[in-house]
N, C-alpha and C. Protein backbone atom coordinates (compact mmCIF):
# COMPACT_ATOMS: atom_id res chain seq x y z
N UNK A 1 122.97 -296.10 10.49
CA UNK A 1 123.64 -296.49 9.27
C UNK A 1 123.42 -297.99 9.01
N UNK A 2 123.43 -298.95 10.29
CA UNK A 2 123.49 -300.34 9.86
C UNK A 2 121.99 -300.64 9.86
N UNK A 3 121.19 -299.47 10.16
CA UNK A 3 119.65 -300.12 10.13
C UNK A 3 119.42 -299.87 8.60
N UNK A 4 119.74 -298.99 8.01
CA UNK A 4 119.13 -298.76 6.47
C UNK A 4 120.59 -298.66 5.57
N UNK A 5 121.38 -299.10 5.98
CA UNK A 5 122.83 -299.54 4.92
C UNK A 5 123.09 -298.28 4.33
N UNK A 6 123.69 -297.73 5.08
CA UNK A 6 124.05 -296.38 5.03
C UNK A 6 125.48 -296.28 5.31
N UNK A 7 126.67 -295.11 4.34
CA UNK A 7 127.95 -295.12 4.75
C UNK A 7 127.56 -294.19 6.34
N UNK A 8 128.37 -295.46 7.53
CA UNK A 8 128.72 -294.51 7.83
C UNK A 8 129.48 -293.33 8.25
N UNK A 9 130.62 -293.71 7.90
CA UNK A 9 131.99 -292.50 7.73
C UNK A 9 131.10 -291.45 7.09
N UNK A 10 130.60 -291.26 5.84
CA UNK A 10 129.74 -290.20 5.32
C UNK A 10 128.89 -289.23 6.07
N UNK A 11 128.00 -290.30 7.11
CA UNK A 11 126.94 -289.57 7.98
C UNK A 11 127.64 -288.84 8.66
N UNK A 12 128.69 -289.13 9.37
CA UNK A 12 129.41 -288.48 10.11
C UNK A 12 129.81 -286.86 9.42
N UNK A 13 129.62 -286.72 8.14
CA UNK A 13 130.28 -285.35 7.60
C UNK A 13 129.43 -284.46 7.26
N UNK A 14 129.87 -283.11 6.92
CA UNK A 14 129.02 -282.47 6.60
C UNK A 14 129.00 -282.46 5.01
N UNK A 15 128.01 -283.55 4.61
CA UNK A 15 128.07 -283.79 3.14
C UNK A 15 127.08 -283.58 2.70
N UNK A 16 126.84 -283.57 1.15
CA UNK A 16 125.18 -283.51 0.73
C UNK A 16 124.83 -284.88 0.87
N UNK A 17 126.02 -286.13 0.96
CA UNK A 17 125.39 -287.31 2.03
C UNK A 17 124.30 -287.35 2.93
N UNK A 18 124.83 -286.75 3.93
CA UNK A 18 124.27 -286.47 5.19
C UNK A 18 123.27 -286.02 4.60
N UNK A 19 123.50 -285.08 4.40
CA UNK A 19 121.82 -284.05 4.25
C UNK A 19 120.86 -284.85 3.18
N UNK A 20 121.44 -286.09 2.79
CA UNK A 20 120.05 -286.55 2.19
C UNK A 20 119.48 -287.34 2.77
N UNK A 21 119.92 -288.08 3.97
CA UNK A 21 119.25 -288.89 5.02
C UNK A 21 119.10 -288.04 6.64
N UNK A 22 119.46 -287.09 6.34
CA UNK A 22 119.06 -286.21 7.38
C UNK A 22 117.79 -285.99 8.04
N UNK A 23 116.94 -285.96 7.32
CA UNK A 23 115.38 -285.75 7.88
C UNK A 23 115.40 -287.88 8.52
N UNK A 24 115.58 -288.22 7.53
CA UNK A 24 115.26 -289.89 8.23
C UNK A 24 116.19 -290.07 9.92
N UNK A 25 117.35 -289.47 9.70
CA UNK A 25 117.97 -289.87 10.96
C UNK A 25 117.42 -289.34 12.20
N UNK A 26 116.52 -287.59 11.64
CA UNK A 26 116.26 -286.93 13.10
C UNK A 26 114.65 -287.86 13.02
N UNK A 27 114.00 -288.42 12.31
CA UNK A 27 112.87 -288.91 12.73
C UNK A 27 113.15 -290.56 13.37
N UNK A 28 114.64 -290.95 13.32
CA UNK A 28 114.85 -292.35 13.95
C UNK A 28 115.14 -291.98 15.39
N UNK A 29 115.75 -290.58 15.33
CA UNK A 29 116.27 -290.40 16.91
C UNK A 29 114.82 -290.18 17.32
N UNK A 30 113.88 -289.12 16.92
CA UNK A 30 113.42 -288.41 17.63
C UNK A 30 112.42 -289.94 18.45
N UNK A 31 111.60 -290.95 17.38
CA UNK A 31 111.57 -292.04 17.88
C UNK A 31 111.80 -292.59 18.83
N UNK A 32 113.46 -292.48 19.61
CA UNK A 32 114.24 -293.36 20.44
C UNK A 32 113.92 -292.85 21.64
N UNK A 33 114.18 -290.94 21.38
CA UNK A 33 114.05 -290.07 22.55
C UNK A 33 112.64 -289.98 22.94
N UNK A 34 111.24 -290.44 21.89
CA UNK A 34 109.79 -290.02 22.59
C UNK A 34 109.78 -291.27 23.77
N UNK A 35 110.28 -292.31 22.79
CA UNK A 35 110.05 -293.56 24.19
C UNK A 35 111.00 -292.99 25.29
N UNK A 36 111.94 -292.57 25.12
CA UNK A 36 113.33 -292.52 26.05
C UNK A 36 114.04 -291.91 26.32
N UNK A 37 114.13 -290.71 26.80
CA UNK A 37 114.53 -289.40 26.36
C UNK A 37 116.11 -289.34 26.86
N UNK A 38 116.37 -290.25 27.54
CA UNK A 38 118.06 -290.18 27.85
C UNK A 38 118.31 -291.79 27.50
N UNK A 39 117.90 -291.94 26.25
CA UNK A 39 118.55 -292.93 25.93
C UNK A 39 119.90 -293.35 24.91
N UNK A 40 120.38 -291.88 24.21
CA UNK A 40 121.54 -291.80 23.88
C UNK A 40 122.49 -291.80 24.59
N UNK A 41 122.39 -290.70 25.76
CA UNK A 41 123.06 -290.18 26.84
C UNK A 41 123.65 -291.54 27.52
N UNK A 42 122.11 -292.45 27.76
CA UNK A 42 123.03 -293.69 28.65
C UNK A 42 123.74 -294.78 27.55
N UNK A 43 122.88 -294.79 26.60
CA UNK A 43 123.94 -295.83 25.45
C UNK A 43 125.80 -294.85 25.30
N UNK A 44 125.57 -293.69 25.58
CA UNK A 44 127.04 -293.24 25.38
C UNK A 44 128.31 -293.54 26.20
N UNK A 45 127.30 -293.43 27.69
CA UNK A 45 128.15 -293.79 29.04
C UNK A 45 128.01 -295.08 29.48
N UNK A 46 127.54 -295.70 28.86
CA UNK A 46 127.35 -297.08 29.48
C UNK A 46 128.22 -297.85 30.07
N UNK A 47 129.50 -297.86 29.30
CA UNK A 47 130.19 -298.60 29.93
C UNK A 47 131.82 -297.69 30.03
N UNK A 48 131.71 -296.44 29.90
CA UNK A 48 132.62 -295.54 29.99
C UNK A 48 133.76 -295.59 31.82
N UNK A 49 134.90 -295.65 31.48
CA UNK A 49 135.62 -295.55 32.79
C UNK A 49 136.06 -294.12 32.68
N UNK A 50 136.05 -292.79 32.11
CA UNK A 50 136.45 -291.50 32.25
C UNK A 50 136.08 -290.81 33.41
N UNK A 51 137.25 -290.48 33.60
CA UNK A 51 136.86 -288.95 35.06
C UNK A 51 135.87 -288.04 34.23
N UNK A 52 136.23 -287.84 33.40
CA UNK A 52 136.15 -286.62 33.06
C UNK A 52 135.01 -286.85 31.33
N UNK A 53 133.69 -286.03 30.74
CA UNK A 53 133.20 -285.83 30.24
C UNK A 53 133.04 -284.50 29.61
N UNK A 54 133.41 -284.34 28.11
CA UNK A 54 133.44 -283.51 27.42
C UNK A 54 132.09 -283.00 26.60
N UNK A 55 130.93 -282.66 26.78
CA UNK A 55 129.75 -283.21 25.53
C UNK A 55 129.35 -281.99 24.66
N UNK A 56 129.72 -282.15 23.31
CA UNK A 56 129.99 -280.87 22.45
C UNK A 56 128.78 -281.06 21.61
N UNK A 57 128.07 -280.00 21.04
CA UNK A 57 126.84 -280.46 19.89
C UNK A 57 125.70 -280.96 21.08
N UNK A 58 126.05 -280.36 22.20
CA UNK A 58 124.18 -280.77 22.88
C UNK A 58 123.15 -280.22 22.21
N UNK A 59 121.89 -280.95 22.02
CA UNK A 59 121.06 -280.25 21.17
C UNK A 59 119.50 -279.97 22.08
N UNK A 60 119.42 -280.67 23.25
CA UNK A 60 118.37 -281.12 24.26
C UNK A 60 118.07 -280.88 25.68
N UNK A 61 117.57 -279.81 26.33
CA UNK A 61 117.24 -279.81 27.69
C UNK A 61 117.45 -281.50 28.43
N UNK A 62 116.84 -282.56 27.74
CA UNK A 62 116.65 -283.83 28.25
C UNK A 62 118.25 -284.30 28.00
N UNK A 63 118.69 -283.83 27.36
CA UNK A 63 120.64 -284.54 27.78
C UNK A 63 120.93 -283.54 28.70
N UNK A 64 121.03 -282.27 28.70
CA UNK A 64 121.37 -281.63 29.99
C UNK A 64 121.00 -282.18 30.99
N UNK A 65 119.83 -282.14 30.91
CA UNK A 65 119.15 -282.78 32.28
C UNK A 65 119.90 -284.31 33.05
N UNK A 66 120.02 -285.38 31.69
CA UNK A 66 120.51 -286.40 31.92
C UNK A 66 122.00 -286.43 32.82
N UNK A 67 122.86 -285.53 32.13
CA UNK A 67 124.77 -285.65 33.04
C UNK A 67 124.02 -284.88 33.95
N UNK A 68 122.97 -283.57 34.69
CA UNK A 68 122.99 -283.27 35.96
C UNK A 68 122.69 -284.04 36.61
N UNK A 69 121.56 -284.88 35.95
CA UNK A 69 120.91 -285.73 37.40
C UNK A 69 122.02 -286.86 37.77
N UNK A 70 122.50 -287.40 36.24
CA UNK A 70 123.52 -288.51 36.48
C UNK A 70 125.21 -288.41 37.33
N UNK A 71 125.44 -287.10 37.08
CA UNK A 71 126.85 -286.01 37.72
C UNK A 71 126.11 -284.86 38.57
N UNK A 72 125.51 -284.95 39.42
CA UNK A 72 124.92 -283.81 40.88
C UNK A 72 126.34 -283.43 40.85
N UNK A 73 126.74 -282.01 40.96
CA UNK A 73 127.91 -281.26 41.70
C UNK A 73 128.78 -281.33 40.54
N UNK A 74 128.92 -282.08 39.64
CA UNK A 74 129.62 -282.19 38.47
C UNK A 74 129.70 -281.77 37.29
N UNK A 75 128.83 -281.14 37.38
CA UNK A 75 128.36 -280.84 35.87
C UNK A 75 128.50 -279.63 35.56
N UNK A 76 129.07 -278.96 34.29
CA UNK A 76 129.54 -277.48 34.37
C UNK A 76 128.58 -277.51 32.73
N UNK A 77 127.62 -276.17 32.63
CA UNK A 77 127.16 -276.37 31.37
C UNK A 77 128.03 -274.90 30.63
N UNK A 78 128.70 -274.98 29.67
CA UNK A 78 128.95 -274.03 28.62
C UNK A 78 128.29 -273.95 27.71
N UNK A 79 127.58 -273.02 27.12
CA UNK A 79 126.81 -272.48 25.83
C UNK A 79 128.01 -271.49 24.92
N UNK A 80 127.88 -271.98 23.43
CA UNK A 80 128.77 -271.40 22.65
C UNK A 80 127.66 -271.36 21.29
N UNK A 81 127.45 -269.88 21.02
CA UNK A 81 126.72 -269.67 19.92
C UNK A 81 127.10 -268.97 18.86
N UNK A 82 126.50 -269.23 17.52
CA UNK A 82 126.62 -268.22 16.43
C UNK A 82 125.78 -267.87 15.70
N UNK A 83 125.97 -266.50 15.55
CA UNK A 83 124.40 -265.51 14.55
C UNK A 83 124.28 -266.36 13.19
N UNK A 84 123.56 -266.28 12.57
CA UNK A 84 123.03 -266.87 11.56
C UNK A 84 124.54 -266.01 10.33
N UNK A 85 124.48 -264.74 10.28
CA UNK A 85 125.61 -264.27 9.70
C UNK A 85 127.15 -265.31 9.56
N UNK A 86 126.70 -265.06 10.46
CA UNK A 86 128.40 -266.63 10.48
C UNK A 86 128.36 -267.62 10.31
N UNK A 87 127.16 -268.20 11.23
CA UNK A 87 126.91 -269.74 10.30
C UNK A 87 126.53 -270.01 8.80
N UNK A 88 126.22 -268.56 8.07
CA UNK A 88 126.35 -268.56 6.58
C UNK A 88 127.44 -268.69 6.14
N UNK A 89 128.02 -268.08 6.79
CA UNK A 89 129.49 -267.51 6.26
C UNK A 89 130.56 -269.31 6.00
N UNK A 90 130.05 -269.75 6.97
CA UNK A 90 130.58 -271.29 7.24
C UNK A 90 130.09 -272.07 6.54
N UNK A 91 129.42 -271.51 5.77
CA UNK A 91 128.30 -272.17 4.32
C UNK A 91 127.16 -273.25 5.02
N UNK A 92 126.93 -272.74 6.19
CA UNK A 92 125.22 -273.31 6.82
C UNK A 92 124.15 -272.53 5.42
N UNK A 93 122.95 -273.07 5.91
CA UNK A 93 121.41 -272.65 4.56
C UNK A 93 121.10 -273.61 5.09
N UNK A 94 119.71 -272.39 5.93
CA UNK A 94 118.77 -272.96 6.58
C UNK A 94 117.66 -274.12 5.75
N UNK A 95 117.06 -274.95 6.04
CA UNK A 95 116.23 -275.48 5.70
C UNK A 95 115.43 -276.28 6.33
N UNK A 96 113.91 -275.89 5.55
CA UNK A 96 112.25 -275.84 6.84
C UNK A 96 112.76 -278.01 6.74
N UNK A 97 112.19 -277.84 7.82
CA UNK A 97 112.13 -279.49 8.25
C UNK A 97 112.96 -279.92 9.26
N UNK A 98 114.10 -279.19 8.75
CA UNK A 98 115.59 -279.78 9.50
C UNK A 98 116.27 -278.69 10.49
N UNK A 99 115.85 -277.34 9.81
CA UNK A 99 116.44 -276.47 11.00
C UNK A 99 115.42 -276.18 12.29
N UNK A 100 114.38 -276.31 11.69
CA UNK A 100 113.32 -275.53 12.54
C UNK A 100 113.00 -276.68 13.28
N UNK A 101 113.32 -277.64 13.74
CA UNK A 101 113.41 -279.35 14.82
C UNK A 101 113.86 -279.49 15.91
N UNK A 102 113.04 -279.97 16.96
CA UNK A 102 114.29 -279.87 18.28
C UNK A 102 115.91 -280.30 18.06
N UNK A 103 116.08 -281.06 16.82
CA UNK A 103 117.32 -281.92 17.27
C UNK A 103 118.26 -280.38 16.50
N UNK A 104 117.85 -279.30 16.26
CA UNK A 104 118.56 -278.52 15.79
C UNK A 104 118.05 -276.88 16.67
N UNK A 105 117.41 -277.02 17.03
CA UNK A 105 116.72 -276.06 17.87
C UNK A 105 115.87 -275.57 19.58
N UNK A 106 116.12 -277.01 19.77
CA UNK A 106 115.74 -277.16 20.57
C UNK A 106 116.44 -276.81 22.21
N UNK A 107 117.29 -276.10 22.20
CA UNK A 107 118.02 -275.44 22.89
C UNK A 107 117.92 -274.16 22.78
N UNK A 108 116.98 -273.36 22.13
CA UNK A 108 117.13 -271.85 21.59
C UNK A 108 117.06 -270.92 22.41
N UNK A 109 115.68 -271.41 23.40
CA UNK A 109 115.31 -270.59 25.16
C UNK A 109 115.92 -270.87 26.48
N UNK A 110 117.09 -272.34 26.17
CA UNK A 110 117.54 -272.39 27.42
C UNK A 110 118.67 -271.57 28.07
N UNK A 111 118.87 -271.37 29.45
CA UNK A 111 119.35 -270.83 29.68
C UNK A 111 119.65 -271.68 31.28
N UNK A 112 121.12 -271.91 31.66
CA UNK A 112 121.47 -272.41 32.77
C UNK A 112 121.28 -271.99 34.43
N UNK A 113 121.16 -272.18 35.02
CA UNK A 113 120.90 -272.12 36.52
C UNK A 113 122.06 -271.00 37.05
């Protein structure tokens, strides 16, 4: 938001906001993650004092990967999904660019240990 002056309370929503800088934001992350692939993960925890880690909206084998290697013995993964039927229903509509992207798909074949 502060790189291209963007609201960002807005980005945060599910607005036609969002969805008009949407393709720009997954090509700034995807950017961050080719150099760095747990580099959200550690900008998140960086300076965190919590027992305890909640992480909802994973979208990436490489953040999974990141809390196991970073939490060995700690780490509990839950998967929570929905058919396309429902995520209509929730007024999702798919669209080529943005759905079909790791940062939205890229979890589709995984499956936990």
């Amino acid at each position: 938001a502060q790189l291209h002056d963007h609201d960002y309370e807005l980005l945060l929503t599910d607005s036609p906001y969002k969805d008009q800088y949407r393709k720009e934001m997954i090509a700034l992350g995807e950017s961050k993650r080719n150099a760095d692939p747990s580099h959200y993960c550690r900008l998140a925890t960086k300076h965190s004092l919590v027992p305890v880690w909640i992480i909802v909206d994973n979208r990436r084998e490489t953040d999974i990967q990141f809390f196991q290697d970073s939490y060995p013995q700690k780490c509990i993964v839950v998967r929570v999904t929905a058919c396309d039927e429902i995520r209509q229903k929730r007024g999702w509509v798919w669209k080529s660019g943005v759905d079909d992207v790791e940062s939205e798909c890229g979890l589709d074949g995984y499956t936990s240990e």
